[in-house]
PDB file of N, CA and C in Angstrom:
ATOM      1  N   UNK A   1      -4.797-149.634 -13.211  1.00  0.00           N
ATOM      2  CA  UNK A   1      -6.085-149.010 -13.483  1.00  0.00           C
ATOM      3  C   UNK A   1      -6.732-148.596 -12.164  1.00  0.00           C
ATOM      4  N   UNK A   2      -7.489-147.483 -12.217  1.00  0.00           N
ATOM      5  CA  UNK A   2      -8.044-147.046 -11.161  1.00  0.00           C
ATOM      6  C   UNK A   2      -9.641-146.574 -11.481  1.00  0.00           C
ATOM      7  N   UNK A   3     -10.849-146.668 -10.695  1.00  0.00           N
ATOM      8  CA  UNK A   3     -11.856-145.991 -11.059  1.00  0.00           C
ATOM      9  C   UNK A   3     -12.321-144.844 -10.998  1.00  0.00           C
ATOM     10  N   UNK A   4     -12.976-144.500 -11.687  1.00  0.00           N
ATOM     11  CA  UNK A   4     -13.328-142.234 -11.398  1.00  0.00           C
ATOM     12  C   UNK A   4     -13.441-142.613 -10.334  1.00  0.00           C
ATOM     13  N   UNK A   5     -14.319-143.071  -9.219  1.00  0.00           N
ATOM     14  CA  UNK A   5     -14.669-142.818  -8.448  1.00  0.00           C
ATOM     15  C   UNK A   5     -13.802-143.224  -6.942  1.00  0.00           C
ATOM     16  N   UNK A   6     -12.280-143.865  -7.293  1.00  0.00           N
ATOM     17  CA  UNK A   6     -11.466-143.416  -6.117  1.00  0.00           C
ATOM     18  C   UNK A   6     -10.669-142.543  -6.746  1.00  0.00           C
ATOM     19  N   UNK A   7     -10.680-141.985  -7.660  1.00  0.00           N
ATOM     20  CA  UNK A   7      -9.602-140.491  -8.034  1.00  0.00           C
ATOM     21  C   UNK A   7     -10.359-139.407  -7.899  1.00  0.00           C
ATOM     22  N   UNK A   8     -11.783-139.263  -8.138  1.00  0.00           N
ATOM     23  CA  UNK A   8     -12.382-138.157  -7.409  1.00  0.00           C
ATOM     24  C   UNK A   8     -12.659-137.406  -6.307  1.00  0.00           C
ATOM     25  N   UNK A   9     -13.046-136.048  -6.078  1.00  0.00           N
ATOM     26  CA  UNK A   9     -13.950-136.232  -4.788  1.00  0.00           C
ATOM     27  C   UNK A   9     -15.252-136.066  -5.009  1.00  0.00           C
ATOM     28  N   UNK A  10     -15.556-135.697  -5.771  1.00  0.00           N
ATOM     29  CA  UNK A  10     -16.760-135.472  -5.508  1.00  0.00           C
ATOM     30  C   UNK A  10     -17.411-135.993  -7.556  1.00  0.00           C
ATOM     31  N   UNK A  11     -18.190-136.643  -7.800  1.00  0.00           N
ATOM     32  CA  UNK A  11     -18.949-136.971  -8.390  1.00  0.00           C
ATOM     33  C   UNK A  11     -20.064-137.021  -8.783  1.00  0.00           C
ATOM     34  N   UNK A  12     -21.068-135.996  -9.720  1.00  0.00           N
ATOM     35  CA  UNK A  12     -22.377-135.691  -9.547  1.00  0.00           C
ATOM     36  C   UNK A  12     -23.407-135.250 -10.473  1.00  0.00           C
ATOM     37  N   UNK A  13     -24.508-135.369 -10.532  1.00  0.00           N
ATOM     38  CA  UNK A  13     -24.939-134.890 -11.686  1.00  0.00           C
ATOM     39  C   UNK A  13     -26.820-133.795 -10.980  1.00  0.00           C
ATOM     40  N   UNK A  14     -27.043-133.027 -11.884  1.00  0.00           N
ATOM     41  CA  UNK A  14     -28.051-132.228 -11.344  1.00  0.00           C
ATOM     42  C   UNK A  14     -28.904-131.736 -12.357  1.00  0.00           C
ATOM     43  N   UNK A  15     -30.213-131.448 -12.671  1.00  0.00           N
ATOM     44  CA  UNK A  15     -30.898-130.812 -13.637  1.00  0.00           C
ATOM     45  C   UNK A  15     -29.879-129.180 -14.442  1.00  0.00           C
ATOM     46  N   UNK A  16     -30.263-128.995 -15.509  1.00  0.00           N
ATOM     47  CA  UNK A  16     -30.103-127.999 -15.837  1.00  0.00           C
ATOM     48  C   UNK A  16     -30.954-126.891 -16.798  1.00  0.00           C
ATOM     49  N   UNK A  17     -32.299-127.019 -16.460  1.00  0.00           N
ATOM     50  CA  UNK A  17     -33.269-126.918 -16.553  1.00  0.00           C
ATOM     51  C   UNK A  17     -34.239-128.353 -17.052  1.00  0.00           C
ATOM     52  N   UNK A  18     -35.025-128.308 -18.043  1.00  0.00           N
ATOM     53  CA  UNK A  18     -35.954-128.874 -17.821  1.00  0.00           C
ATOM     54  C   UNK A  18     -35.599-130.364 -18.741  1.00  0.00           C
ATOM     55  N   UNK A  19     -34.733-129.744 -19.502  1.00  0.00           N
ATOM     56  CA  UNK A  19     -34.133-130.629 -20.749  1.00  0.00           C
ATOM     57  C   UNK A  19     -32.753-131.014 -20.671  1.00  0.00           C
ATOM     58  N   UNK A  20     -31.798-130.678 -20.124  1.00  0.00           N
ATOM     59  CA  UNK A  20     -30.668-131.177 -19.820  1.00  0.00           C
ATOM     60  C   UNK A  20     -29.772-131.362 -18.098  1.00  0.00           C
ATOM     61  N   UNK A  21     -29.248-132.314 -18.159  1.00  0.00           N
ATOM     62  CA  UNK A  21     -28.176-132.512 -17.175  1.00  0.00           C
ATOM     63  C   UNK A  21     -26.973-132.058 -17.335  1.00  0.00           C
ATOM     64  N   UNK A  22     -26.662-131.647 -16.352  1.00  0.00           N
ATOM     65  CA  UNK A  22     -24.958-131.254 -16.288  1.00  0.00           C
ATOM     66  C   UNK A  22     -24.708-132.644 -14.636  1.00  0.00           C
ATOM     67  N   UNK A  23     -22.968-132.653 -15.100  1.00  0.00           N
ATOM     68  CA  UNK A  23     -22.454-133.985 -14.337  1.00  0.00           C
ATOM     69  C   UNK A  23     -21.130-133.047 -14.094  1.00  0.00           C
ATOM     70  N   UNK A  24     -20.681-132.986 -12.641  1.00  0.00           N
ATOM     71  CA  UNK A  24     -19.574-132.628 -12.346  1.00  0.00           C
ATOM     72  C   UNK A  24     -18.674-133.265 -11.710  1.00  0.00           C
ATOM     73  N   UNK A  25     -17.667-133.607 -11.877  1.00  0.00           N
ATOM     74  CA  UNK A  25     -16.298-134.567 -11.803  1.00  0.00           C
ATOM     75  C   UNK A  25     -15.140-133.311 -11.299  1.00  0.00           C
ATOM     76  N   UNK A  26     -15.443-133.640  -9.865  1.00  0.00           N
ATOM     77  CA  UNK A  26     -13.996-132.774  -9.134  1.00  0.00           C
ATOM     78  C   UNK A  26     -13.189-133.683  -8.104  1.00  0.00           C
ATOM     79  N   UNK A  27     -11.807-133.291  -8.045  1.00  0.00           N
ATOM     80  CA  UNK A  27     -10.485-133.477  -7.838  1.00  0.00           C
ATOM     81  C   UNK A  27      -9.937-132.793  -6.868  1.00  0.00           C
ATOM     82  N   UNK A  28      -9.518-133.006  -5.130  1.00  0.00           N
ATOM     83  CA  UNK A  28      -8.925-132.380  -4.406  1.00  0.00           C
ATOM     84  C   UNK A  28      -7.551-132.432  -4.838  1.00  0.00           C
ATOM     85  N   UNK A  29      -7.015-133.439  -5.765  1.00  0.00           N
ATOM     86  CA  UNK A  29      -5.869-133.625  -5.950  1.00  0.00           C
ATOM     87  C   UNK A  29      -5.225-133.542  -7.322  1.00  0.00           C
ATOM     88  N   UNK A  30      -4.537-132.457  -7.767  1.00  0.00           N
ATOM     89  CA  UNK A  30      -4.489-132.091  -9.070  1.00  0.00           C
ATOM     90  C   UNK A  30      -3.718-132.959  -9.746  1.00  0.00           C
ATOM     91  N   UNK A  31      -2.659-133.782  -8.910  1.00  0.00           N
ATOM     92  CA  UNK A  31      -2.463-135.135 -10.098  1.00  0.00           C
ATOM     93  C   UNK A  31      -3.276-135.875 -10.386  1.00  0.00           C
ATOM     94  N   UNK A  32      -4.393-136.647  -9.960  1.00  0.00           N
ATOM     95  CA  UNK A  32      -5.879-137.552 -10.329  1.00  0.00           C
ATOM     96  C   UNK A  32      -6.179-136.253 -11.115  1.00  0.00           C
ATOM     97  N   UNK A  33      -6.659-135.179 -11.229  1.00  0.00           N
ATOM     98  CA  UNK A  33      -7.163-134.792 -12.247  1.00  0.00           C
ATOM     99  C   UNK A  33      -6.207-134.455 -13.295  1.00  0.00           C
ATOM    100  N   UNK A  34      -5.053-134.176 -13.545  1.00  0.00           N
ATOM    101  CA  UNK A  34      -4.081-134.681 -14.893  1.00  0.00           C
ATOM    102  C   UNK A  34      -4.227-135.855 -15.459  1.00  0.00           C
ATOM    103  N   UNK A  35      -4.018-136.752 -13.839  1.00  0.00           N
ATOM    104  CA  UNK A  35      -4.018-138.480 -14.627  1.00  0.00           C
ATOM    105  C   UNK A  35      -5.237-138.782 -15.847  1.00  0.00           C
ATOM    106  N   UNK A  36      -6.548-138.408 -15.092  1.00  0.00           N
ATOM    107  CA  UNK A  36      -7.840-138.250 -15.923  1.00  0.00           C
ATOM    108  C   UNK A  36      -7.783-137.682 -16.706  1.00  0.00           C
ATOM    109  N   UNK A  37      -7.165-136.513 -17.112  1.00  0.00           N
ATOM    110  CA  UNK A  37      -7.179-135.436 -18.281  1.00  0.00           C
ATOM    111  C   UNK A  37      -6.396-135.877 -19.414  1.00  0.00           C
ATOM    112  N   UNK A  38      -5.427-136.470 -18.973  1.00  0.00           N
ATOM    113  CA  UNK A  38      -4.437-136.919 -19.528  1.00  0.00           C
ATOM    114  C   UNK A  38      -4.733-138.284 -20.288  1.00  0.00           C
ATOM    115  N   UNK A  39      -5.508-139.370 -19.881  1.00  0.00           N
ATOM    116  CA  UNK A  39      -6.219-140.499 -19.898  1.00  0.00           C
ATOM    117  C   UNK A  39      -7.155-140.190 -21.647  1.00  0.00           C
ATOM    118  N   UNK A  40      -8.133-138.991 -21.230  1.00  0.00           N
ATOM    119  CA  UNK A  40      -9.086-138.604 -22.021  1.00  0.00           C
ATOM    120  C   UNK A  40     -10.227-139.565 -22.012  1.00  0.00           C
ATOM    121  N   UNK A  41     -10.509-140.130 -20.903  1.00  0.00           N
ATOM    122  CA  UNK A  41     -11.867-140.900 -20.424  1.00  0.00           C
ATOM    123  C   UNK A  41     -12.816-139.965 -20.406  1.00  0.00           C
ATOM    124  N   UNK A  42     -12.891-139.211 -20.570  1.00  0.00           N
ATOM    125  CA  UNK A  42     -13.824-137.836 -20.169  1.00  0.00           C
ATOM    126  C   UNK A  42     -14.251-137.065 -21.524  1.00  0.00           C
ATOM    127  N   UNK A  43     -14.101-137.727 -22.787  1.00  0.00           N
ATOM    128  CA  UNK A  43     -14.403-136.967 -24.027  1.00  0.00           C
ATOM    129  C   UNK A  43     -16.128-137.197 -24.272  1.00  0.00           C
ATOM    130  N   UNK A  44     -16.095-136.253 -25.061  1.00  0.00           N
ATOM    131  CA  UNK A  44     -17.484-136.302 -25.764  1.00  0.00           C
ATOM    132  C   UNK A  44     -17.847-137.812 -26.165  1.00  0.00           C
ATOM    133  N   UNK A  45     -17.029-138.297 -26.937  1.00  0.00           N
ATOM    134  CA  UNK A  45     -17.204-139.506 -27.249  1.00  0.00           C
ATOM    135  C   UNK A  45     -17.672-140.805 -26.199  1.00  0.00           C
ATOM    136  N   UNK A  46     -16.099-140.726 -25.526  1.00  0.00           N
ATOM    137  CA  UNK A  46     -16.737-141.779 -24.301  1.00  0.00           C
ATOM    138  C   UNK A  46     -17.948-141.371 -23.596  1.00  0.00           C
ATOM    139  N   UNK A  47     -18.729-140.155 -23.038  1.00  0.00           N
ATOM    140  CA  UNK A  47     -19.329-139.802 -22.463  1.00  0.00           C
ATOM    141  C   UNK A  47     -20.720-140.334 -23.299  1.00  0.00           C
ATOM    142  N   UNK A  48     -20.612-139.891 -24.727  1.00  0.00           N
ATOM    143  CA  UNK A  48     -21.471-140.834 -25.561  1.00  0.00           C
ATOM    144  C   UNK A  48     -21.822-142.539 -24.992  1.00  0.00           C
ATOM    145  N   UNK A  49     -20.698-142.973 -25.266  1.00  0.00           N
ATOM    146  CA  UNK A  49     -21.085-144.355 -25.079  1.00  0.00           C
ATOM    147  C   UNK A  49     -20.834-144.653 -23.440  1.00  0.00           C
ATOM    148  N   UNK A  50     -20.550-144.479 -23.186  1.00  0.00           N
ATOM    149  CA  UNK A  50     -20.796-143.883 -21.297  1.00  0.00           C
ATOM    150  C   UNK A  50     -22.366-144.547 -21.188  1.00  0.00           C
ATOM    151  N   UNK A  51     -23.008-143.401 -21.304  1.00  0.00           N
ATOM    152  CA  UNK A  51     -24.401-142.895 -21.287  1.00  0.00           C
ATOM    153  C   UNK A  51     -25.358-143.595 -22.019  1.00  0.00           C
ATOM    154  N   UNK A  52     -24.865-144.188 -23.370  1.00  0.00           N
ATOM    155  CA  UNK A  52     -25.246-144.718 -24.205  1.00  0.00           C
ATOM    156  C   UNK A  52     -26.344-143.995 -24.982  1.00  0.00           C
ATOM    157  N   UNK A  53     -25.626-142.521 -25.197  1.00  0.00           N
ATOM    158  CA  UNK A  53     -26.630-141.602 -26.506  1.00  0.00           C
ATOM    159  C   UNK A  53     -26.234-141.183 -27.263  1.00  0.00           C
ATOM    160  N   UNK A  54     -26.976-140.514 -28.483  1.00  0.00           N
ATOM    161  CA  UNK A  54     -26.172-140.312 -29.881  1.00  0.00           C
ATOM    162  C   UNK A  54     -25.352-139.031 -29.048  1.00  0.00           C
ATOM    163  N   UNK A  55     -24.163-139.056 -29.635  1.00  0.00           N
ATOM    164  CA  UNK A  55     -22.801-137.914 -29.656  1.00  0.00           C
ATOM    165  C   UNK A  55     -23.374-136.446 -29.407  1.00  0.00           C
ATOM    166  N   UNK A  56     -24.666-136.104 -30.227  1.00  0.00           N
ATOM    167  CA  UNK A  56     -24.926-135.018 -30.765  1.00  0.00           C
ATOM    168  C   UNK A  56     -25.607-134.507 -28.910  1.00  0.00           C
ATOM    169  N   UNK A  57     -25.921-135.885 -28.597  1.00  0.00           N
ATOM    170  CA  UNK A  57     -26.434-135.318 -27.081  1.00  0.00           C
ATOM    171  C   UNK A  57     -25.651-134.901 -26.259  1.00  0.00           C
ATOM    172  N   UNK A  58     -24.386-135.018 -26.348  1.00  0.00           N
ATOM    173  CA  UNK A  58     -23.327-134.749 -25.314  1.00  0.00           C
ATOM    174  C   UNK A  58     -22.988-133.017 -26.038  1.00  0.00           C
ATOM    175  N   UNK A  59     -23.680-131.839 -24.943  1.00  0.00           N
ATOM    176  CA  UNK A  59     -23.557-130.370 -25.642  1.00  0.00           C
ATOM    177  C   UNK A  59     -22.097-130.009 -25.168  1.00  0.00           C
ATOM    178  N   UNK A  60     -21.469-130.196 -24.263  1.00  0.00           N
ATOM    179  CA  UNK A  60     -19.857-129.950 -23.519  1.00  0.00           C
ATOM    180  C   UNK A  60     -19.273-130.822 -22.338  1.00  0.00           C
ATOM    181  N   UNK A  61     -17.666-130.797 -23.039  1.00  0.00           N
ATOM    182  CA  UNK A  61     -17.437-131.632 -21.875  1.00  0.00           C
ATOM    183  C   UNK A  61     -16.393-130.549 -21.826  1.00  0.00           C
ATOM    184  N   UNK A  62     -15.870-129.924 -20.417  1.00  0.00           N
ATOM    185  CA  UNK A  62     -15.082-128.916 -20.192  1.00  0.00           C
ATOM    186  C   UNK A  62     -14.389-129.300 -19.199  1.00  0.00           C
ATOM    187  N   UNK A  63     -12.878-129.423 -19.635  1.00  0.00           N
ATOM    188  CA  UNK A  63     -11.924-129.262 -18.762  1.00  0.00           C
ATOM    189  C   UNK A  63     -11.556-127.792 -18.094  1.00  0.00           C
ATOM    190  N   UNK A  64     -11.890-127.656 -16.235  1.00  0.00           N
ATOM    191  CA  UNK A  64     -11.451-126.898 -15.496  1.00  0.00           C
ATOM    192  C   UNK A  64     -10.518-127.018 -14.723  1.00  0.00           C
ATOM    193  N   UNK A  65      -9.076-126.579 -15.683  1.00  0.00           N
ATOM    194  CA  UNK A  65      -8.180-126.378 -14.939  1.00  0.00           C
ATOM    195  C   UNK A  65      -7.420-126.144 -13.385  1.00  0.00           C
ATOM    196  N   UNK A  66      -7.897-124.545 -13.632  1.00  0.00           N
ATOM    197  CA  UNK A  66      -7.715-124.185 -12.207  1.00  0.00           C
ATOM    198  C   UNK A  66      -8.606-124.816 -11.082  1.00  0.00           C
ATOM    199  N   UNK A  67      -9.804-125.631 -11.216  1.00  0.00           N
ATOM    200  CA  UNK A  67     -10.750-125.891 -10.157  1.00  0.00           C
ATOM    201  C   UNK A  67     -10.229-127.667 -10.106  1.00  0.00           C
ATOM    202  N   UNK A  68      -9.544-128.264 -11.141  1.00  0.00           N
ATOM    203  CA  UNK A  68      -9.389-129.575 -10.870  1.00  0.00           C
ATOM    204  C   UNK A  68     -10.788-130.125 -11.303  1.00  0.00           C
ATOM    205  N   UNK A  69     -11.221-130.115 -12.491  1.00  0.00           N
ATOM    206  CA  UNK A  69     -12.372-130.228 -12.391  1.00  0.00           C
ATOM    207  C   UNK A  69     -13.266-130.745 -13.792  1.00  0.00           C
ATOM    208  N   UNK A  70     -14.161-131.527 -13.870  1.00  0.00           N
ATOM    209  CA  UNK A  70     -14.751-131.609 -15.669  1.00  0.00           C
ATOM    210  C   UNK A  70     -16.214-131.355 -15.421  1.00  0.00           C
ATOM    211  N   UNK A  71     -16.687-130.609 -16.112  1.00  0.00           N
ATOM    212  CA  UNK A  71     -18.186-129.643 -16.282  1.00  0.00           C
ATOM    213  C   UNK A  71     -18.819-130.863 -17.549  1.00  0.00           C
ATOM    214  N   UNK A  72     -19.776-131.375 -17.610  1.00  0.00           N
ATOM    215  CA  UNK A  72     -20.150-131.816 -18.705  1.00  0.00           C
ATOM    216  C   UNK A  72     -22.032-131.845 -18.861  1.00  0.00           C
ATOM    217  N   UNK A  73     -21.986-131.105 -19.909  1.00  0.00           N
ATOM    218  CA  UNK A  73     -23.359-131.156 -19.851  1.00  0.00           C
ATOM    219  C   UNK A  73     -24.167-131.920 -21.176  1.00  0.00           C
ATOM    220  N   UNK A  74     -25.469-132.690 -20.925  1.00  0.00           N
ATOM    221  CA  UNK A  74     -26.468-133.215 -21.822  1.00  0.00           C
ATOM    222  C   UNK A  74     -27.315-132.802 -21.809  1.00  0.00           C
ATOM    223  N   UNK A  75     -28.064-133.247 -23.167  1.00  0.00           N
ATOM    224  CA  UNK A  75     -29.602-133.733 -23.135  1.00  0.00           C
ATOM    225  C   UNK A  75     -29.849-134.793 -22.641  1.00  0.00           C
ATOM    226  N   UNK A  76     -31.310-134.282 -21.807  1.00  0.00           N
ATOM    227  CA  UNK A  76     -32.135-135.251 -20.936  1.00  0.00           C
ATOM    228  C   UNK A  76     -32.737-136.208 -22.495  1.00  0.00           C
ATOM    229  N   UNK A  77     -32.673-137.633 -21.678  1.00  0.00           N
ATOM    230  CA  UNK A  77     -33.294-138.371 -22.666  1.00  0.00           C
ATOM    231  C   UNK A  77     -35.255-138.172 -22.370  1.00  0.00           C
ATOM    232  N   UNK A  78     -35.696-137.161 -21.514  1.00  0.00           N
ATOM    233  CA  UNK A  78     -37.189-137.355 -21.712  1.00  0.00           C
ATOM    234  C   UNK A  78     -36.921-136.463 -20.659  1.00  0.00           C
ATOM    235  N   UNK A  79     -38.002-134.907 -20.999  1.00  0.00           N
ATOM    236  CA  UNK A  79     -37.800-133.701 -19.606  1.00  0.00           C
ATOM    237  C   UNK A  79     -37.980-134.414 -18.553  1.00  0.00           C
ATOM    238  N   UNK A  80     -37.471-133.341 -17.337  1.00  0.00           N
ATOM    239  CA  UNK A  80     -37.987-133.657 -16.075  1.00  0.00           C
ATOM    240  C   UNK A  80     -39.089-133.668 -15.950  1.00  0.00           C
ATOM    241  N   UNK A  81     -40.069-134.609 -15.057  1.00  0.00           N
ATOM    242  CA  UNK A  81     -41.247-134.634 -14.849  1.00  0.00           C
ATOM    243  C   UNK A  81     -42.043-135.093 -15.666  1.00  0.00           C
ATOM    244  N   UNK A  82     -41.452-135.327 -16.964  1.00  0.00           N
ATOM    245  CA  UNK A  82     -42.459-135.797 -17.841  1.00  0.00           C
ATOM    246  C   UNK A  82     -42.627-137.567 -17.820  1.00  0.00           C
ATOM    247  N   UNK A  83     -44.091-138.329 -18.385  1.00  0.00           N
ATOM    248  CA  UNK A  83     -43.875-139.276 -18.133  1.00  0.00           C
ATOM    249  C   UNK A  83     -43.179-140.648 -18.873  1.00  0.00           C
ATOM    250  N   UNK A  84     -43.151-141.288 -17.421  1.00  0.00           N
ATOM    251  CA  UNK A  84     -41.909-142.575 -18.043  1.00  0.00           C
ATOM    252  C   UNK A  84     -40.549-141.782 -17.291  1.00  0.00           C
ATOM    253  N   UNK A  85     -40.527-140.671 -17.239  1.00  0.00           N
ATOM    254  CA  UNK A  85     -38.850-140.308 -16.206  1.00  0.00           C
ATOM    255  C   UNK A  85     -38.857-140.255 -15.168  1.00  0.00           C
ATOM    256  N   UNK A  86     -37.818-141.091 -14.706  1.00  0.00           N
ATOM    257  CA  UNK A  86     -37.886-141.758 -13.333  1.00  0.00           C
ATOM    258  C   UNK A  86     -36.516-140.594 -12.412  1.00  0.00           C
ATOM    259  N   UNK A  87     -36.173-139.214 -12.597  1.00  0.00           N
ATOM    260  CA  UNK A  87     -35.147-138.764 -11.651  1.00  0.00           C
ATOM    261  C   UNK A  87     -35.640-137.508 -12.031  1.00  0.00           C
ATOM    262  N   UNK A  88     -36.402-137.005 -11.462  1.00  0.00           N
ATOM    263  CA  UNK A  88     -36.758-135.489 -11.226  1.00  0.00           C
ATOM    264  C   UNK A  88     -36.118-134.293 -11.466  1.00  0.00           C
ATOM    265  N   UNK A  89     -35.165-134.359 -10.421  1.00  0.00           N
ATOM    266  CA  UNK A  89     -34.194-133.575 -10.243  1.00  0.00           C
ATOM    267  C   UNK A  89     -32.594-133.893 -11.218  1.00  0.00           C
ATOM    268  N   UNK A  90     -32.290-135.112 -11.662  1.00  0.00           N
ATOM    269  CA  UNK A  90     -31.192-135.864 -12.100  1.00  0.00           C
ATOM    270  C   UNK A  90     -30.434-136.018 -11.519  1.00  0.00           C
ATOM    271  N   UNK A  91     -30.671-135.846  -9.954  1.00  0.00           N
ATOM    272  CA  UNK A  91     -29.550-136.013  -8.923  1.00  0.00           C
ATOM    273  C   UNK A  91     -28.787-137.609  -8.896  1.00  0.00           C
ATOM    274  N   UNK A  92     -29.198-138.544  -9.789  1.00  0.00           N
ATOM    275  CA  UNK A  92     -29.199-139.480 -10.009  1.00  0.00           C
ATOM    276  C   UNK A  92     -28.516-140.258 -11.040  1.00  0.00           C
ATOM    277  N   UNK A  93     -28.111-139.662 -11.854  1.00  0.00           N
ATOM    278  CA  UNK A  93     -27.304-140.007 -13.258  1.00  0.00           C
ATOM    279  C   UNK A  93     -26.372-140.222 -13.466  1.00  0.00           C
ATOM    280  N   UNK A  94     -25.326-140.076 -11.946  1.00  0.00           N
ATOM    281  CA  UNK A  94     -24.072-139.801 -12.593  1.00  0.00           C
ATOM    282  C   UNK A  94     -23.219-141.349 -12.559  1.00  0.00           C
ATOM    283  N   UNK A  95     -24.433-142.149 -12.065  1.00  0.00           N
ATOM    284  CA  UNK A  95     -23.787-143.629 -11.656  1.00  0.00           C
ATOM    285  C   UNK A  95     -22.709-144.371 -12.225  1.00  0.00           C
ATOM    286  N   UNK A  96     -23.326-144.152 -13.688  1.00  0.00           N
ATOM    287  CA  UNK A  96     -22.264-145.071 -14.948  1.00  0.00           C
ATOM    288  C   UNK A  96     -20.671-144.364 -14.889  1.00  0.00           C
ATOM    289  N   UNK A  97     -21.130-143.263 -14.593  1.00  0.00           N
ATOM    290  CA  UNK A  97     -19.465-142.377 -14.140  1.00  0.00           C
ATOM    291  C   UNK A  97     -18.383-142.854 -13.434  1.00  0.00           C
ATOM    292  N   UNK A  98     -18.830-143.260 -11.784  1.00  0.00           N
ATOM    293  CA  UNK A  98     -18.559-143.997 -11.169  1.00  0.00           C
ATOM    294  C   UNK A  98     -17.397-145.480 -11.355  1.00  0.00           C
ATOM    295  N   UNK A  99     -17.592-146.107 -12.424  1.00  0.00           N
ATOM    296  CA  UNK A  99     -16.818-147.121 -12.563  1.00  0.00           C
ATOM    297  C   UNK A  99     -15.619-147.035 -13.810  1.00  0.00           C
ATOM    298  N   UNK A 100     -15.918-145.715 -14.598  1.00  0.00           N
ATOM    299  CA  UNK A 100     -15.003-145.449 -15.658  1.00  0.00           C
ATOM    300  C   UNK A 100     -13.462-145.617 -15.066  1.00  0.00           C
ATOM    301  N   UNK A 101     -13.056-146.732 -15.947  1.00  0.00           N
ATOM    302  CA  UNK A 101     -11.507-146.637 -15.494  1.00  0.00           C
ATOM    303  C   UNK A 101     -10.314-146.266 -16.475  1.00  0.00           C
ATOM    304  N   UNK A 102      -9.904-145.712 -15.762  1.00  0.00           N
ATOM    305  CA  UNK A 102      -8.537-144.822 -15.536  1.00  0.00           C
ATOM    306  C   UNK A 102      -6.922-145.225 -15.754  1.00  0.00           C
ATOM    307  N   UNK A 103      -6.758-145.595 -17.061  1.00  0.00           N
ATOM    308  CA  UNK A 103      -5.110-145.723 -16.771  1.00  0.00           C
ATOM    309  C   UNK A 103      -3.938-145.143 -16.141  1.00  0.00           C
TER     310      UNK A 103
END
């Protein structure tokens, strides 16, 4: 077993407007991103319980081939800026990502 976060390079998440996050999961090395693809740690589903939100919140999880790469975007559990949300920007979210492991 291995974690996303030594098969990645880069790991991240960012606003995508005011109501959702997108999280990007890239790969200098196109076997770690097969191994992962291949795995299917990266579905709608897990990303669900990942995150711990209903399914319906997870809008895409996209495998990019040619870039080595997974695009996945949500709903924000409460807009940016609004109160009680503590990450502005969502530069911050992608933490739980981080430890997903990898057969």
């Amino acid at each position: 077993m291995a974690r996303l976060a030594e098969l990645a390079n880069e790991i991240s998440s960012k606003n995508a407007g005011n109501f959702f996050l997108t999280f990007d999961v890239v790969f200098d090395d196109p076997e770690a991103y097969r191994r992962v693809k291949q795995a299917k740690v990266l579905t709608p589903e897990r990303v669900a319980s990942i995150f711990r939100m209903p399914l319906e919140d997870v809008l895409h999880v996209v495998e990019f081939d040619q870039g080595h790469a997974f695009k996945i975007a949500v709903r924000r559990a409460r807009p940016s800026g609004s109160i009680g949300e503590t990450d502005v920007f969502g530069a911050q979210q992608y933490a739980p990502l981080l430890d997903v492991e990898v057969p």
